[in-house]
C-alpha atoms as a PDB file:
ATOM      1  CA  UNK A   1     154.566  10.100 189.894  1.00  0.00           C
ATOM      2  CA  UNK A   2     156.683   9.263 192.649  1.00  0.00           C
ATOM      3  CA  UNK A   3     156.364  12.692 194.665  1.00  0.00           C
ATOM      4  CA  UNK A   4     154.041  14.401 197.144  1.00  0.00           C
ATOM      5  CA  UNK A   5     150.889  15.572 196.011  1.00  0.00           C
ATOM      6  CA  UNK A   6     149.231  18.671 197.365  1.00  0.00           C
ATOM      7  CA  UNK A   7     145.812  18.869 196.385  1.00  0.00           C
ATOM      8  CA  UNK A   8     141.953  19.261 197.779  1.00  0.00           C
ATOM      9  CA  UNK A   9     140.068  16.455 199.305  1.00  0.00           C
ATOM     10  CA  UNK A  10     139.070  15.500 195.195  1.00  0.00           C
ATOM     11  CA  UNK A  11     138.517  11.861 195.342  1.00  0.00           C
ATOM     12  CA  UNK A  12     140.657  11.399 192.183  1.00  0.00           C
ATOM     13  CA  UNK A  13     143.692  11.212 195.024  1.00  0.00           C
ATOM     14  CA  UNK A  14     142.402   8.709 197.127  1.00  0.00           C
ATOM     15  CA  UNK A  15     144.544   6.310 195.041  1.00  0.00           C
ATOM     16  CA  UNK A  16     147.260   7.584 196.407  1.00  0.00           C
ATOM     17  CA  UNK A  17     149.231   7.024 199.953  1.00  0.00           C
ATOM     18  CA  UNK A  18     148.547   9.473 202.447  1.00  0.00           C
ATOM     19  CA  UNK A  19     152.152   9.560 202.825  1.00  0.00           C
ATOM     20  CA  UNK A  20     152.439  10.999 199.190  1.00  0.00           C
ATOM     21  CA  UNK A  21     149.487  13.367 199.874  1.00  0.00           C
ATOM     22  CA  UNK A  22     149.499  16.310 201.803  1.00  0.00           C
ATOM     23  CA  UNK A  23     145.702  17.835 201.633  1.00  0.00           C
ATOM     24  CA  UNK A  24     145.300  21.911 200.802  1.00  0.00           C
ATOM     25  CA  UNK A  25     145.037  23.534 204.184  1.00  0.00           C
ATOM     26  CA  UNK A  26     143.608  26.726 202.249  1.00  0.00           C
ATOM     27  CA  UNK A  27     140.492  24.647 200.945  1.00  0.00           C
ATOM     28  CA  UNK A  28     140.178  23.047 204.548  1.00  0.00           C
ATOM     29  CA  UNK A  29     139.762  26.869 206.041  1.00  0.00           C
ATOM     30  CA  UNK A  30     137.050  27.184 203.250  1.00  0.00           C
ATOM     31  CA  UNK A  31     135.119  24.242 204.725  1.00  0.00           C
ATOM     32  CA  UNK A  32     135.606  25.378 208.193  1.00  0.00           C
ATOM     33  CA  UNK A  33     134.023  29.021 207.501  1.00  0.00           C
ATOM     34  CA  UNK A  34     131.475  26.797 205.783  1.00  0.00           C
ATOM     35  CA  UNK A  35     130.810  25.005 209.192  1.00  0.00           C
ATOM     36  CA  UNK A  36     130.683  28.625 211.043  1.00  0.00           C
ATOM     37  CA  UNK A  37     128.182  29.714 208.138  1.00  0.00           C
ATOM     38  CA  UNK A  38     126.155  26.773 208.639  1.00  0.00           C
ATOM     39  CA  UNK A  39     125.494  27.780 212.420  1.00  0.00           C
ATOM     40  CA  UNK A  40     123.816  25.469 214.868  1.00  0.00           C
ATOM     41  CA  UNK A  41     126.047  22.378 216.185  1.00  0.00           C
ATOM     42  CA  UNK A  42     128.654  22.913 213.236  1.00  0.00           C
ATOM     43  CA  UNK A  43     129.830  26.742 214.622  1.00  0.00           C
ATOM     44  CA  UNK A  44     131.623  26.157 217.337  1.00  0.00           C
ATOM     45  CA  UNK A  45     133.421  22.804 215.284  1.00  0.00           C
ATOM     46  CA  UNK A  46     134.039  25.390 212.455  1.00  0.00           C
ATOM     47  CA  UNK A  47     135.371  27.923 215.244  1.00  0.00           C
ATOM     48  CA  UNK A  48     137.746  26.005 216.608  1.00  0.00           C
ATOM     49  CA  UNK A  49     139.231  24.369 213.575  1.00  0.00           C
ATOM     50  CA  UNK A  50     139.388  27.433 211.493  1.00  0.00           C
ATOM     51  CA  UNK A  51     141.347  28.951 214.820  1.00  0.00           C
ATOM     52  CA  UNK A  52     143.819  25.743 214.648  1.00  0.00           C
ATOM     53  CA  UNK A  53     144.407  27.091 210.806  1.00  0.00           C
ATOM     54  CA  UNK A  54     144.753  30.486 211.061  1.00  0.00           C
ATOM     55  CA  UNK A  55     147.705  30.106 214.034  1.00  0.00           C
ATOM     56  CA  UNK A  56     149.531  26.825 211.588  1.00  0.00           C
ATOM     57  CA  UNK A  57     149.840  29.285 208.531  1.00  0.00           C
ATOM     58  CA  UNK A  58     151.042  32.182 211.500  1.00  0.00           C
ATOM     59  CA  UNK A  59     153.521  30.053 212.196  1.00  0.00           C
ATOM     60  CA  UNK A  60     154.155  28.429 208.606  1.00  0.00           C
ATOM     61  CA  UNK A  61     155.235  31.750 207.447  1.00  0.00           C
ATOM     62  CA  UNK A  62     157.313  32.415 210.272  1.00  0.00           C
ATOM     63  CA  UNK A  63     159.039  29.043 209.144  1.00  0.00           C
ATOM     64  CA  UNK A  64     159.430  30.869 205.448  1.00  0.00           C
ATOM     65  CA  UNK A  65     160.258  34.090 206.403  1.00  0.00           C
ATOM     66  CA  UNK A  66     163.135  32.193 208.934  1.00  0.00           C
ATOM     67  CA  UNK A  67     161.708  33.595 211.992  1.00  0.00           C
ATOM     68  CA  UNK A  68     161.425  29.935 213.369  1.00  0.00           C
ATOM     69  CA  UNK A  69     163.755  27.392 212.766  1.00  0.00           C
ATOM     70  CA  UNK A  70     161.830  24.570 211.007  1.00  0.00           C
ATOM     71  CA  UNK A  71     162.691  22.366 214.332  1.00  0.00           C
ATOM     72  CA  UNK A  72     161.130  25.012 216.307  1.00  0.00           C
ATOM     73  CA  UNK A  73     157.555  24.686 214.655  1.00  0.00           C
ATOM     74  CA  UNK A  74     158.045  21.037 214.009  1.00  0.00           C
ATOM     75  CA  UNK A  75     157.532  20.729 218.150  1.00  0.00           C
ATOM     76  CA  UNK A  76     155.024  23.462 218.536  1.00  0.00           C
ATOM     77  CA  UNK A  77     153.049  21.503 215.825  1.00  0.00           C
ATOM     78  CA  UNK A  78     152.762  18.119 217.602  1.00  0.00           C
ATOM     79  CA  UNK A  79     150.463  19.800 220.064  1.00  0.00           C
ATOM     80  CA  UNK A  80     148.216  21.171 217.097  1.00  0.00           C
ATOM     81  CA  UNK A  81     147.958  17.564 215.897  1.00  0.00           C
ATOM     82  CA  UNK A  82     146.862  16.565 218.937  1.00  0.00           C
ATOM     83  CA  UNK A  83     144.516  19.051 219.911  1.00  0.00           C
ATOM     84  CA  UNK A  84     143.089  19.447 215.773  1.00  0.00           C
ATOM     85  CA  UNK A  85     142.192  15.459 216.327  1.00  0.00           C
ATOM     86  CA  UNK A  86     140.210  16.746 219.523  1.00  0.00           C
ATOM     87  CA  UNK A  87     138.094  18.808 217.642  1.00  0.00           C
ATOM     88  CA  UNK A  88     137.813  16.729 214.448  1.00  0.00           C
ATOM     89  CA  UNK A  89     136.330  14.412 217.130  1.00  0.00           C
ATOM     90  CA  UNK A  90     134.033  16.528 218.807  1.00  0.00           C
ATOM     91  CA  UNK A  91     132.618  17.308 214.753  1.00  0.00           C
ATOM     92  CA  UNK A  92     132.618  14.077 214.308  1.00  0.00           C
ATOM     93  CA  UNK A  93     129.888  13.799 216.948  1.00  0.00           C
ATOM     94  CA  UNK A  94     128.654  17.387 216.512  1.00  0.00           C
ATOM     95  CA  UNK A  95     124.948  16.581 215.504  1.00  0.00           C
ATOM     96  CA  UNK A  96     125.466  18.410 211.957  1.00  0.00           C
ATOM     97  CA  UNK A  97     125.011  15.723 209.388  1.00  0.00           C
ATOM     98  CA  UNK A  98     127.190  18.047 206.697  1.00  0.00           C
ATOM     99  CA  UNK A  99     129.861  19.130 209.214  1.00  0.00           C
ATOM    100  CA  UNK A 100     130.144  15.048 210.738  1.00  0.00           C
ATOM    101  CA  UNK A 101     131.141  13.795 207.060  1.00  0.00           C
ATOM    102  CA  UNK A 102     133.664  16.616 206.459  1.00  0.00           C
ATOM    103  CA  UNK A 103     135.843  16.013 209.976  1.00  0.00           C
ATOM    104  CA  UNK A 104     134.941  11.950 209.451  1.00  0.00           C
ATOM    105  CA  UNK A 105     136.743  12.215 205.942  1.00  0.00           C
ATOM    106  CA  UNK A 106     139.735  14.594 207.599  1.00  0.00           C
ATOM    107  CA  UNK A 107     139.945  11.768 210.038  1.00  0.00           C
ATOM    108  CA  UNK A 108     140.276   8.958 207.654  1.00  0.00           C
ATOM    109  CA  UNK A 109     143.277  11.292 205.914  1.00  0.00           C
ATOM    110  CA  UNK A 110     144.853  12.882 208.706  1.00  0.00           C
ATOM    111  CA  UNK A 111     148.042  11.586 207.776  1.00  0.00           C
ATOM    112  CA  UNK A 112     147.710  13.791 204.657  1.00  0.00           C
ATOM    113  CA  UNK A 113     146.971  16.632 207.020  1.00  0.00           C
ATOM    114  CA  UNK A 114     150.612  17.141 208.198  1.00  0.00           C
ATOM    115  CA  UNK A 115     152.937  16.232 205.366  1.00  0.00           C
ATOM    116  CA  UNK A 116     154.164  19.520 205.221  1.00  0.00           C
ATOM    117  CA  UNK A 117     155.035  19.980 208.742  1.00  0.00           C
ATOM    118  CA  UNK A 118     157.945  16.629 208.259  1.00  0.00           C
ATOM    119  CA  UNK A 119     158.899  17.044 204.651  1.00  0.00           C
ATOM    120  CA  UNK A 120     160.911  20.130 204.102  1.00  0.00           C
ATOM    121  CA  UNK A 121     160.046  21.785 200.516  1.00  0.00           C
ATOM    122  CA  UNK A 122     155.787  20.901 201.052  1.00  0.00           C
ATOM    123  CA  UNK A 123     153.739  23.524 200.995  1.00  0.00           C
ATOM    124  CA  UNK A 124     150.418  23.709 203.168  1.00  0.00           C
ATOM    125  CA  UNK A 125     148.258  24.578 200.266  1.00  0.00           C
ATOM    126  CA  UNK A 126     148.106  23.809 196.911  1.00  0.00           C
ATOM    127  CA  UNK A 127     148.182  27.411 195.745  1.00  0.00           C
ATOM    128  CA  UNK A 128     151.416  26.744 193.272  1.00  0.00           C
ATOM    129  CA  UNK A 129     149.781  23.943 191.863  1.00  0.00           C
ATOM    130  CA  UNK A 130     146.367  26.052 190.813  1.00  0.00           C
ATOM    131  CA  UNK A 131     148.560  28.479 189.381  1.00  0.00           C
END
Protein backbone atom coordinates (compact mmCIF):
# COMPACT_ATOMS: atom_id res chain seq x y z
CA UNK A 1 0.00 0.00 0.00
CA UNK A 2 1.58 2.99 -1.15
CA UNK A 3 -0.65 5.62 0.87
CA UNK A 4 -0.86 7.21 4.32
CA UNK A 5 -1.93 5.23 7.06
CA UNK A 6 -3.94 6.60 9.93
CA UNK A 7 -4.04 4.33 12.67
CA UNK A 8 -3.28 3.92 16.70
CA UNK A 9 0.14 3.50 18.08
CA UNK A 10 -0.53 -0.69 17.22
CA UNK A 11 2.89 -1.95 16.68
CA UNK A 12 1.72 -3.81 13.53
CA UNK A 13 2.61 -0.13 11.79
CA UNK A 14 5.91 0.29 12.93
CA UNK A 15 6.93 -1.27 9.58
CA UNK A 16 5.95 1.48 8.03
CA UNK A 17 7.62 5.16 7.38
CA UNK A 18 6.52 7.72 9.60
CA UNK A 19 6.09 9.65 6.56
CA UNK A 20 3.27 7.17 5.45
CA UNK A 21 1.83 7.18 9.01
CA UNK A 22 -0.05 9.72 10.56
CA UNK A 23 -0.96 8.38 14.32
CA UNK A 24 -4.92 8.77 15.60
CA UNK A 25 -4.97 12.00 17.51
CA UNK A 26 -8.43 10.74 19.05
CA UNK A 27 -6.65 7.62 20.73
CA UNK A 28 -3.70 10.01 21.80
CA UNK A 29 -6.48 12.28 23.84
CA UNK A 30 -7.52 8.83 25.35
CA UNK A 31 -3.99 8.30 26.71
CA UNK A 32 -3.67 11.79 27.84
CA UNK A 33 -7.02 11.64 30.09
CA UNK A 34 -5.35 8.38 31.07
CA UNK A 35 -2.25 10.40 32.34
CA UNK A 36 -4.75 13.03 34.18
CA UNK A 37 -6.56 9.82 35.70
CA UNK A 38 -3.42 8.43 36.79
CA UNK A 39 -2.69 11.64 39.02
CA UNK A 40 0.62 12.24 40.68
CA UNK A 41 3.63 13.37 38.25
CA UNK A 42 1.58 12.20 35.06
CA UNK A 43 -1.47 15.08 35.65
CA UNK A 44 -0.09 17.97 34.85
CA UNK A 45 1.84 16.00 31.52
CA UNK A 46 -1.73 14.69 30.75
CA UNK A 47 -3.07 18.41 31.31
CA UNK A 48 -1.11 20.01 29.11
CA UNK A 49 -1.08 17.61 26.24
CA UNK A 50 -4.72 16.88 26.27
CA UNK A 51 -5.01 21.01 26.17
CA UNK A 52 -2.53 20.96 22.96
CA UNK A 53 -5.39 18.41 21.48
CA UNK A 54 -8.40 19.83 22.27
CA UNK A 55 -7.27 23.52 20.60
CA UNK A 56 -5.56 21.24 17.14
CA UNK A 57 -9.07 19.57 16.51
CA UNK A 58 -10.64 23.50 17.36
CA UNK A 59 -8.79 24.52 14.78
CA UNK A 60 -8.87 21.27 12.46
CA UNK A 61 -12.49 21.80 12.08
CA UNK A 62 -12.23 25.30 11.44
CA UNK A 63 -9.89 24.07 8.50
CA UNK A 64 -13.10 21.70 7.39
CA UNK A 65 -15.74 23.87 7.96
CA UNK A 66 -13.40 26.68 5.74
CA UNK A 67 -13.22 29.06 8.50
CA UNK A 68 -9.32 28.95 8.15
CA UNK A 69 -7.59 28.68 5.11
CA UNK A 70 -5.49 25.48 5.36
CA UNK A 71 -2.27 27.97 5.11
CA UNK A 72 -3.63 29.77 7.99
CA UNK A 73 -3.51 26.70 10.47
CA UNK A 74 -0.55 25.24 8.72
CA UNK A 75 1.49 28.40 10.55
CA UNK A 76 -0.47 28.47 13.73
CA UNK A 77 0.47 24.71 13.93
CA UNK A 78 4.29 25.02 13.81
CA UNK A 79 4.10 26.61 17.22
CA UNK A 80 1.97 23.54 18.57
CA UNK A 81 4.78 21.30 17.30
CA UNK A 82 7.07 23.06 19.05
CA UNK A 83 5.55 23.62 22.21
CA UNK A 84 3.71 19.63 22.13
CA UNK A 85 7.66 18.46 21.93
CA UNK A 86 8.08 20.68 25.20
CA UNK A 87 5.75 18.80 27.03
CA UNK A 88 6.37 15.34 25.52
CA UNK A 89 9.76 16.23 27.10
CA UNK A 90 8.86 17.28 30.36
CA UNK A 91 6.70 13.49 30.41
CA UNK A 92 9.44 12.11 29.29
CA UNK A 93 11.15 13.04 32.56
CA UNK A 94 7.90 13.24 34.57
CA UNK A 95 8.74 10.51 37.26
CA UNK A 96 5.58 8.32 36.09
CA UNK A 97 7.02 5.12 34.78
CA UNK A 98 3.52 4.54 32.59
CA UNK A 99 3.19 8.17 31.43
CA UNK A 100 7.46 8.31 30.51
CA UNK A 101 6.95 5.27 27.95
CA UNK A 102 3.80 6.75 26.34
CA UNK A 103 5.47 10.49 25.47
CA UNK A 104 9.05 8.38 24.88
CA UNK A 105 7.13 6.31 22.11
CA UNK A 106 5.24 9.76 20.76
CA UNK A 107 8.75 11.03 20.59
CA UNK A 108 10.27 8.29 18.62
CA UNK A 109 7.03 8.88 16.04
CA UNK A 110 6.51 12.42 16.10
CA UNK A 111 6.85 12.64 12.56
CA UNK A 112 3.64 10.55 12.41
CA UNK A 113 2.14 13.10 14.75
CA UNK A 114 1.65 15.85 12.09
CA UNK A 115 0.99 14.21 8.75
CA UNK A 116 -2.21 15.65 8.59
CA UNK A 117 -1.31 19.15 9.21
CA UNK A 118 1.10 18.98 5.46
CA UNK A 119 -0.87 16.49 3.46
CA UNK A 120 -4.16 17.88 2.40
CA UNK A 121 -7.00 14.99 2.39
CA UNK A 122 -5.38 13.29 6.09
CA UNK A 123 -7.48 13.15 8.67
CA UNK A 124 -6.30 13.58 12.44
CA UNK A 125 -7.96 10.45 13.58
CA UNK A 126 -8.61 7.32 12.30
CA UNK A 127 -12.34 7.49 12.89
CA UNK A 128 -13.20 6.63 8.95
CA UNK A 129 -11.02 3.85 9.06
CA UNK A 130 -12.87 2.11 12.35
CA UNK A 131 -15.95 2.63 10.62
Amino acid sequence: YGGIVTSDRAKAYDTRPLRRRQLCWAHLARDFQAMIDRGGPAQPVGEALLEHAHGLFAWWHWVRDGTWKRSTFQQYMRTVRASFRVELEKGRACGCPKTAATCRELLAREAALWTFVLVEGIEPTNNAAER
